[in-house]
Each structure stands twice: as C-alpha cells, then as structure tokens.
N, C-alpha and C. Protein backbone atom coordinates (compact mmCIF):
# COMPACT_ATOMS: atom_id res chain seq x y z
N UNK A 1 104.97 94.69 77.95
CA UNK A 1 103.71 95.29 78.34
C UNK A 1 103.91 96.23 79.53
N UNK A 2 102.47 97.31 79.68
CA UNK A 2 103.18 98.05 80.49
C UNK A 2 102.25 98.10 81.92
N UNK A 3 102.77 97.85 83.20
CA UNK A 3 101.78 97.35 84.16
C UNK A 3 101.04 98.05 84.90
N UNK A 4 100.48 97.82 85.81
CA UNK A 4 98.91 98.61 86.40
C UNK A 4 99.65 99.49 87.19
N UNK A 5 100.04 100.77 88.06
CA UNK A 5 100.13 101.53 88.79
C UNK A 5 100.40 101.00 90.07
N UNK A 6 99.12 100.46 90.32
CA UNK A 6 98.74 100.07 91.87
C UNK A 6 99.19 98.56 92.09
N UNK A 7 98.45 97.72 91.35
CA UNK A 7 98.98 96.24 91.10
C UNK A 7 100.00 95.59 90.57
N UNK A 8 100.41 95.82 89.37
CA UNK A 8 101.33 95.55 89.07
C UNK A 8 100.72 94.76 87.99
N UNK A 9 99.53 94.38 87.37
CA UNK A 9 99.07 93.42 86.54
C UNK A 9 98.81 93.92 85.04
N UNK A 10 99.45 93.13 83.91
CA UNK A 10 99.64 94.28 82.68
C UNK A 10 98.63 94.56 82.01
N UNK A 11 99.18 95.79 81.96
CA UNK A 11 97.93 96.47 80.80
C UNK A 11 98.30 97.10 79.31
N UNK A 12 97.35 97.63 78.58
CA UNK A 12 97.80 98.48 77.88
C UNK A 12 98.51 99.71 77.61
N UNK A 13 99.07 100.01 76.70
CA UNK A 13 100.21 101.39 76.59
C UNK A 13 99.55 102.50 76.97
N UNK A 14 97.88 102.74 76.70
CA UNK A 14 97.53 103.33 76.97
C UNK A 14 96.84 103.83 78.45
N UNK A 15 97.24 102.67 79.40
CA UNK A 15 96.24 102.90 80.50
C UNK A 15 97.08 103.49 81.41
N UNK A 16 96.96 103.76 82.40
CA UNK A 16 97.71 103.81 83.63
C UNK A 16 97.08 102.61 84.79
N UNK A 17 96.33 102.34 85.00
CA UNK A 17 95.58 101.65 85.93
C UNK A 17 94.74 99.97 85.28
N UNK A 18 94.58 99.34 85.53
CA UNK A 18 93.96 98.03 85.34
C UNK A 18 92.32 98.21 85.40
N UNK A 19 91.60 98.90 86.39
CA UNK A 19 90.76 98.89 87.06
C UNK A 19 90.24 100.18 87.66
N UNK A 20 88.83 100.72 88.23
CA UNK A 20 88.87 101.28 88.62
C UNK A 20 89.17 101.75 90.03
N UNK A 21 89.00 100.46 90.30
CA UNK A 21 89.22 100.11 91.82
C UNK A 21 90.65 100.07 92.22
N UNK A 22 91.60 99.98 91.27
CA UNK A 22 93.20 100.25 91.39
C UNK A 22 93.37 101.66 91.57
N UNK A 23 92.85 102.01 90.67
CA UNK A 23 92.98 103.90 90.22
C UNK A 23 91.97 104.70 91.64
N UNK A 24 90.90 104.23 92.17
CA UNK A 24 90.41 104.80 93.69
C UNK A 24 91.56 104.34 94.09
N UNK A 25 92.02 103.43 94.59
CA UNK A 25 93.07 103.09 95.69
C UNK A 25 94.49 103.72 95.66
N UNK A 26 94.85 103.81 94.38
CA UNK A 26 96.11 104.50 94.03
C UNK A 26 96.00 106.27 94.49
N UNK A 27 94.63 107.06 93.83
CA UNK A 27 94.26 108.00 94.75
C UNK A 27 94.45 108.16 95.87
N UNK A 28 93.63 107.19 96.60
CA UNK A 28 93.30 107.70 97.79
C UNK A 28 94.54 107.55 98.57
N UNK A 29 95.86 106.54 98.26
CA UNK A 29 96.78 106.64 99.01
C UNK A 29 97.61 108.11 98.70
N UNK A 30 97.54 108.59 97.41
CA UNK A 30 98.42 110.13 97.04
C UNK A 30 97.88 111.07 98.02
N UNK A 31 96.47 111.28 98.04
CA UNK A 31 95.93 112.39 98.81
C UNK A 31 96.64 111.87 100.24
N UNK A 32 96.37 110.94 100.24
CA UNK A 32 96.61 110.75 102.62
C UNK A 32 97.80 111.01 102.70
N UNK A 33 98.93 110.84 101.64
CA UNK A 33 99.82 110.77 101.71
C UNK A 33 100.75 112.32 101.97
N UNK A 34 100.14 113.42 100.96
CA UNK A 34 100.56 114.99 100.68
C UNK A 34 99.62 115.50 102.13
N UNK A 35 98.59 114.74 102.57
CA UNK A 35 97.81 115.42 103.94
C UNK A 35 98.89 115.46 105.20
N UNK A 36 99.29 113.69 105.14
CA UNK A 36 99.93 113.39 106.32
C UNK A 36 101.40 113.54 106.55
N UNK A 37 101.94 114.11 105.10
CA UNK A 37 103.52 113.95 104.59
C UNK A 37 104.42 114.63 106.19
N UNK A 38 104.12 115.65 106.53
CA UNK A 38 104.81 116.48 107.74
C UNK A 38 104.62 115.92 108.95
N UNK A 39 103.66 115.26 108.98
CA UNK A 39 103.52 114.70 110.32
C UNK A 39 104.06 113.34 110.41
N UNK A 40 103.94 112.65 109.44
CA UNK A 40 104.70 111.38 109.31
C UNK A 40 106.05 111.65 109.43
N UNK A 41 106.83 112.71 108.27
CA UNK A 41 107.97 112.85 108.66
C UNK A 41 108.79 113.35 109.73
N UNK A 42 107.95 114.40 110.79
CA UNK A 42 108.67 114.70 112.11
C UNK A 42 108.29 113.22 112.92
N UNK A 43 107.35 112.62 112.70
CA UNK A 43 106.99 111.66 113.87
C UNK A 43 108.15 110.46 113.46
N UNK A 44 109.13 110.30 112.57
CA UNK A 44 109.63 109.39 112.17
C UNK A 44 111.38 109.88 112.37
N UNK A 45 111.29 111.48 112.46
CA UNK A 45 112.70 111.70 112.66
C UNK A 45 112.95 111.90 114.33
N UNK A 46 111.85 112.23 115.04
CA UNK A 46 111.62 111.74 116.18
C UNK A 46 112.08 110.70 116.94
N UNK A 47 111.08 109.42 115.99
CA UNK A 47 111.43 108.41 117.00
C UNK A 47 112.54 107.28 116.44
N UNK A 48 113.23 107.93 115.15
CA UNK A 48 114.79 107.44 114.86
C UNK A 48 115.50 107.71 115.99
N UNK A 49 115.73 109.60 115.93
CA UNK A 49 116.84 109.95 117.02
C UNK A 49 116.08 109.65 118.29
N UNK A 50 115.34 109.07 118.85
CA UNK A 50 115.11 108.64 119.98
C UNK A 50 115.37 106.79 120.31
N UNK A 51 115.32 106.42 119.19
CA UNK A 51 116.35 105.46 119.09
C UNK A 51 117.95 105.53 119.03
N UNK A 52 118.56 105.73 118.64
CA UNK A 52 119.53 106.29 118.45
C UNK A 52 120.02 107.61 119.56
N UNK A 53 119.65 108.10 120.73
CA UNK A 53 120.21 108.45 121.48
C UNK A 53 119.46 107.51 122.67
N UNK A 54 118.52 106.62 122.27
CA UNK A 54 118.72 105.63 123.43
C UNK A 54 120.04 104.51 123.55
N UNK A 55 120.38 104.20 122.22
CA UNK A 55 121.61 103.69 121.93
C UNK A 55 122.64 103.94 122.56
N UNK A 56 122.66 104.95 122.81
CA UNK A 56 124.04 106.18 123.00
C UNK A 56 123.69 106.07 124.74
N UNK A 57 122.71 106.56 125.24
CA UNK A 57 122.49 106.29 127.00
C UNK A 57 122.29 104.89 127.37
N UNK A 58 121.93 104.10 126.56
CA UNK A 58 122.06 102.77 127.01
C UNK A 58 123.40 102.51 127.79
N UNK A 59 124.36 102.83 127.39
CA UNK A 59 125.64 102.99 127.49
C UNK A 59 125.68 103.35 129.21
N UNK A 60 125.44 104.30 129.27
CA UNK A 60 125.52 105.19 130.24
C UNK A 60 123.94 104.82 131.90
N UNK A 61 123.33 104.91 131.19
CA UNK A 61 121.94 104.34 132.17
C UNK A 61 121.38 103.52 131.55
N UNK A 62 120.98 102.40 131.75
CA UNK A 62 120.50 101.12 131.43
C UNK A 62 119.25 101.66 131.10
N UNK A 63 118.50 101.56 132.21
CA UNK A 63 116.90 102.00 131.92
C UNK A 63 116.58 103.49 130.88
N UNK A 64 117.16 104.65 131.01
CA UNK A 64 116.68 105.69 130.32
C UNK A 64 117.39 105.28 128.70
N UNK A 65 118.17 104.56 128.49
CA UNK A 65 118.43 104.31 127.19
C UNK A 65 117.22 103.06 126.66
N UNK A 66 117.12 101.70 128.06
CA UNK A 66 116.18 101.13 126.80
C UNK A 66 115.12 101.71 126.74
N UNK A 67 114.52 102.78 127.78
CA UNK A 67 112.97 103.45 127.66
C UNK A 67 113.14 104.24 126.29
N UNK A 68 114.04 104.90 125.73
CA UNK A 68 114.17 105.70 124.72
C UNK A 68 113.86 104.54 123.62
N UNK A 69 114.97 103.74 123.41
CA UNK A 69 114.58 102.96 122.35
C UNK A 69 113.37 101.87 122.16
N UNK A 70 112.30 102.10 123.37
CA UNK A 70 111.50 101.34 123.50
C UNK A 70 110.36 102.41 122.79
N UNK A 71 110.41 103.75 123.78
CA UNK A 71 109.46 104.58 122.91
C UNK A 71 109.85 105.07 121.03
N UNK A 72 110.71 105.06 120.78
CA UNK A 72 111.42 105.41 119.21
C UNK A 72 111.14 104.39 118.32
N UNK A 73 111.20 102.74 119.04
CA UNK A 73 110.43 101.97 118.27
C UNK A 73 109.49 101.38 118.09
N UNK A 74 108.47 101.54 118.79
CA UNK A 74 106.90 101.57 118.93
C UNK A 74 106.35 102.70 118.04
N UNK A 75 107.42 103.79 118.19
CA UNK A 75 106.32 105.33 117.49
C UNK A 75 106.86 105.04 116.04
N UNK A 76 108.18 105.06 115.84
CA UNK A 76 108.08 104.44 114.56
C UNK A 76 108.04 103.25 113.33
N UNK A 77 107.62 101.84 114.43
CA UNK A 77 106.85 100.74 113.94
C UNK A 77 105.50 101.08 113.74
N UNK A 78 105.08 101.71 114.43
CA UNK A 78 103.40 101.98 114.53
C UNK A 78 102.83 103.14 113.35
N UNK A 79 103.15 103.48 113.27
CA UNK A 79 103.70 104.54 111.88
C UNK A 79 103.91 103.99 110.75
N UNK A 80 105.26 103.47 110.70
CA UNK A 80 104.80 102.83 109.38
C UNK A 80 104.21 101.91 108.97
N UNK A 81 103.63 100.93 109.96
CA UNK A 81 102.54 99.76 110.07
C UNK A 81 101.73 100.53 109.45
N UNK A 82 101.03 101.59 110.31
CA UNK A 82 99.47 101.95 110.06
C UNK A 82 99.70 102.90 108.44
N UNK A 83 100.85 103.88 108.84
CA UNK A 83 100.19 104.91 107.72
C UNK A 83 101.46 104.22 106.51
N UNK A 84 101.89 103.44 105.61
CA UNK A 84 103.26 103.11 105.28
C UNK A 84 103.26 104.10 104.18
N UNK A 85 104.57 104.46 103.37
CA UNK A 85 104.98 105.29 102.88
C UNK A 85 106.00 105.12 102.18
N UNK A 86 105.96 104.46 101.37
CA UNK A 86 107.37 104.02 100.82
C UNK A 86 107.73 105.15 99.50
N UNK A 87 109.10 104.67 99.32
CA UNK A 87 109.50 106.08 98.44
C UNK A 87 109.31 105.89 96.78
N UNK A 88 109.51 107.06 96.03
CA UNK A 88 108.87 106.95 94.57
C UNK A 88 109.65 105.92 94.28
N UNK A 89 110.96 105.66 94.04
CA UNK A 89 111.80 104.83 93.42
C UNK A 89 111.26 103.34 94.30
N UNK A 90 111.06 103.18 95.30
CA UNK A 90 110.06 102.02 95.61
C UNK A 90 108.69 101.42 94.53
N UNK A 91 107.81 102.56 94.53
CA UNK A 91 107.00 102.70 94.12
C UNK A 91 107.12 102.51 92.13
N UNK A 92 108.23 102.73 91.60
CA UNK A 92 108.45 103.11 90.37
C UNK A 92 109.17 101.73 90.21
N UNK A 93 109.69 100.43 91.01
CA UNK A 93 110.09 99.13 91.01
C UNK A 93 109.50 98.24 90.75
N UNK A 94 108.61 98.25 91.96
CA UNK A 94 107.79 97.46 92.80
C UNK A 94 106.15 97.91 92.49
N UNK A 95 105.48 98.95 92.44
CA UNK A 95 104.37 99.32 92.06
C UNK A 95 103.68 99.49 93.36
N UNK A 96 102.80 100.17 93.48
CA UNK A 96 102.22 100.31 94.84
C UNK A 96 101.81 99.79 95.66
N UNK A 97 101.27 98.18 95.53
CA UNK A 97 100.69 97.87 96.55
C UNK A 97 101.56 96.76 97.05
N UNK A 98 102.88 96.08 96.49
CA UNK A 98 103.80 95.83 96.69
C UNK A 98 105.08 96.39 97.15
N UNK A 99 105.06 97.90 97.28
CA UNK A 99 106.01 99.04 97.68
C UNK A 99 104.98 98.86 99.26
N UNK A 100 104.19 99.01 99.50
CA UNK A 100 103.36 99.38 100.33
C UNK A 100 103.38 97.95 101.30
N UNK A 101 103.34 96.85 100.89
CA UNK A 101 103.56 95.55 101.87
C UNK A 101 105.11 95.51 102.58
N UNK A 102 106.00 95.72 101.21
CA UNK A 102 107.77 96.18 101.67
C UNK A 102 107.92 97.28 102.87
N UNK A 103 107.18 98.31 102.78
CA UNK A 103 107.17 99.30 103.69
C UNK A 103 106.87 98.89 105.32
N UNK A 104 105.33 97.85 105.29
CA UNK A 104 104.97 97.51 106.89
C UNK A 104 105.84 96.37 107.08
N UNK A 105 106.51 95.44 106.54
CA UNK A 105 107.32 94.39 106.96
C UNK A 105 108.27 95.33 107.66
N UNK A 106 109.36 95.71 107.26
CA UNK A 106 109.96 97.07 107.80
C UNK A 106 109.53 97.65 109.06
N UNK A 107 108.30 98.30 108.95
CA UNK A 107 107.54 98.45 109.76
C UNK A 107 107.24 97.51 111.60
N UNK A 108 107.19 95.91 110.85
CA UNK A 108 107.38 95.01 111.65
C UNK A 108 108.49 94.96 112.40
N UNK A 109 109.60 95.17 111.61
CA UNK A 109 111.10 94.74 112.07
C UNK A 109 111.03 95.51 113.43
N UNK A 110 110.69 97.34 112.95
CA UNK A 110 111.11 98.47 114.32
C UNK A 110 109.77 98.01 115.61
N UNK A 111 108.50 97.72 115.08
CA UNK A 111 108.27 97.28 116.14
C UNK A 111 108.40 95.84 117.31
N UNK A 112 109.03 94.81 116.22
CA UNK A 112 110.25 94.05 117.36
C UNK A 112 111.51 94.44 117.96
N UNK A 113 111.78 95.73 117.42
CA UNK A 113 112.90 95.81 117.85
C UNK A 113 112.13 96.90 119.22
N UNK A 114 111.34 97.60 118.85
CA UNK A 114 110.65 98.03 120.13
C UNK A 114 110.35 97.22 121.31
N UNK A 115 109.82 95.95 120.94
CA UNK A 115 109.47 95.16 122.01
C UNK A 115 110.75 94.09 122.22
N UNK A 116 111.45 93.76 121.84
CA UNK A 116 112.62 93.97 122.30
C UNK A 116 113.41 94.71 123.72
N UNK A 117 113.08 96.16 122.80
CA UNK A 117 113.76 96.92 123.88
C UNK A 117 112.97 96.89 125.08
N UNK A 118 111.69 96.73 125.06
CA UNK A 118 110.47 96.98 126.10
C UNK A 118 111.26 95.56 126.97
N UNK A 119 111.29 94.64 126.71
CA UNK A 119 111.46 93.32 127.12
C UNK A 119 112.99 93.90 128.22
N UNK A 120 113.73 94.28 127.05
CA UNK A 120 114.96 95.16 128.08
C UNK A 120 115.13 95.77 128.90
N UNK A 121 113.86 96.36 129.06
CA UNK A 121 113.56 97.75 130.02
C UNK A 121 112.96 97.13 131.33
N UNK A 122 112.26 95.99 130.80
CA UNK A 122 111.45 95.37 132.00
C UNK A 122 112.85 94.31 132.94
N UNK A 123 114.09 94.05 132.51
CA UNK A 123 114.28 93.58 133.23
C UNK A 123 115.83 93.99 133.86
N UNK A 124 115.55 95.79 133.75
CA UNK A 124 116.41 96.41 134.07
C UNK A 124 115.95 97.58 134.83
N UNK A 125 114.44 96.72 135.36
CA UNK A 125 113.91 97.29 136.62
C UNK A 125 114.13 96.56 138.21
C-alpha cells in the first residue's frame, strides 16, 4: 500500500494524502519552507562555521572560542527547533511529519551542545 505524504498512514494508489488536514499541513510546511529556504540556509552556515572556528580558537583563547561555539549553537539549535527542515531523501523515507520530529531532536543535540559550551564560557570567566 501506498502511504499518506505527511503521516505516513496507508492509503490508496490513488491519493497522495490521507486527509485533508494532512494535505493543509503538508502545504503549509512547502510554502514556509521555499519563503524561508535563504535565510535558514545562511543562518545555519553561519552558525556551523561559528562553531567550528570556535573549535579552532578554543585552542588558542579559552573564552572567545567557547563564546563562538556558544553563539553557533544556540543560533543553530534554535533554528532547527523552531523552523526544522529536513531533506527530500528524509522526507521520501520517513514521510513528513516523522522527517520533521528527526530534524528538532537534532535540533536538541546543537542546542546542548550550545549550553554546554555556555556552561564553558561561564567558567572560563
């Protein structure tokens, strides 16, 4: 059988969606998604390499490396918490609203690893 889009719950050959309320939701995440696509993606390559050259000054200055990786993983835990975004081949596995829970767990990880680093920063004052 072939399954719902959004849910994952089976349907017919002919449907794409279960529901209508799958098919609004499956919408409304495509549109936010092609609105917000550029801004999500600089705000995310951002606060990688700002992880990742806090990494690198950690080394070198204690504090300006964990402040980097403290701000890099807050901006991009918070990001993909709020807006998540997972990729087609996610989406084409897993189905959307299960691609979309995979995405903020993830999400979770960078913002412990943010507070983490915050925790680091505070006691390398």
């Amino acid at each position: 059988m072939k399954k719902c889009g959004y849910c994952a719950k089976e349907i017919s050959y002919h449907d794409m969606y279960c529901c209508d309320d799958c098919e609004k939701l499956a919408n409304d995440y495509y549109h936010r998604r092609v609105k917000l696509q550029k801004l999500l993606s600089v705000a995310n390559i951002v606060g990688t390499c700002s992880i990742a050259l806090g990494i690198f000054l950690y080394a070198m200055t204690n504090f300006v490396g964990a402040l980097c990786m403290t701000l890099g993983g807050f901006s991009v835990g918070l990001i993909t918490i709020l807006l998540p975004t997972p990729t087609e081949n996610m989406v084409t596995k897993h189905k959307l609203k299960k691609a979309t829970k995979i995405v903020r767990i993830a999400g979770f990880v960078f913002l412990a690893f943010g507070i983490a680093s915050l925790i680091l920063l505070i006691t390398k004052i």
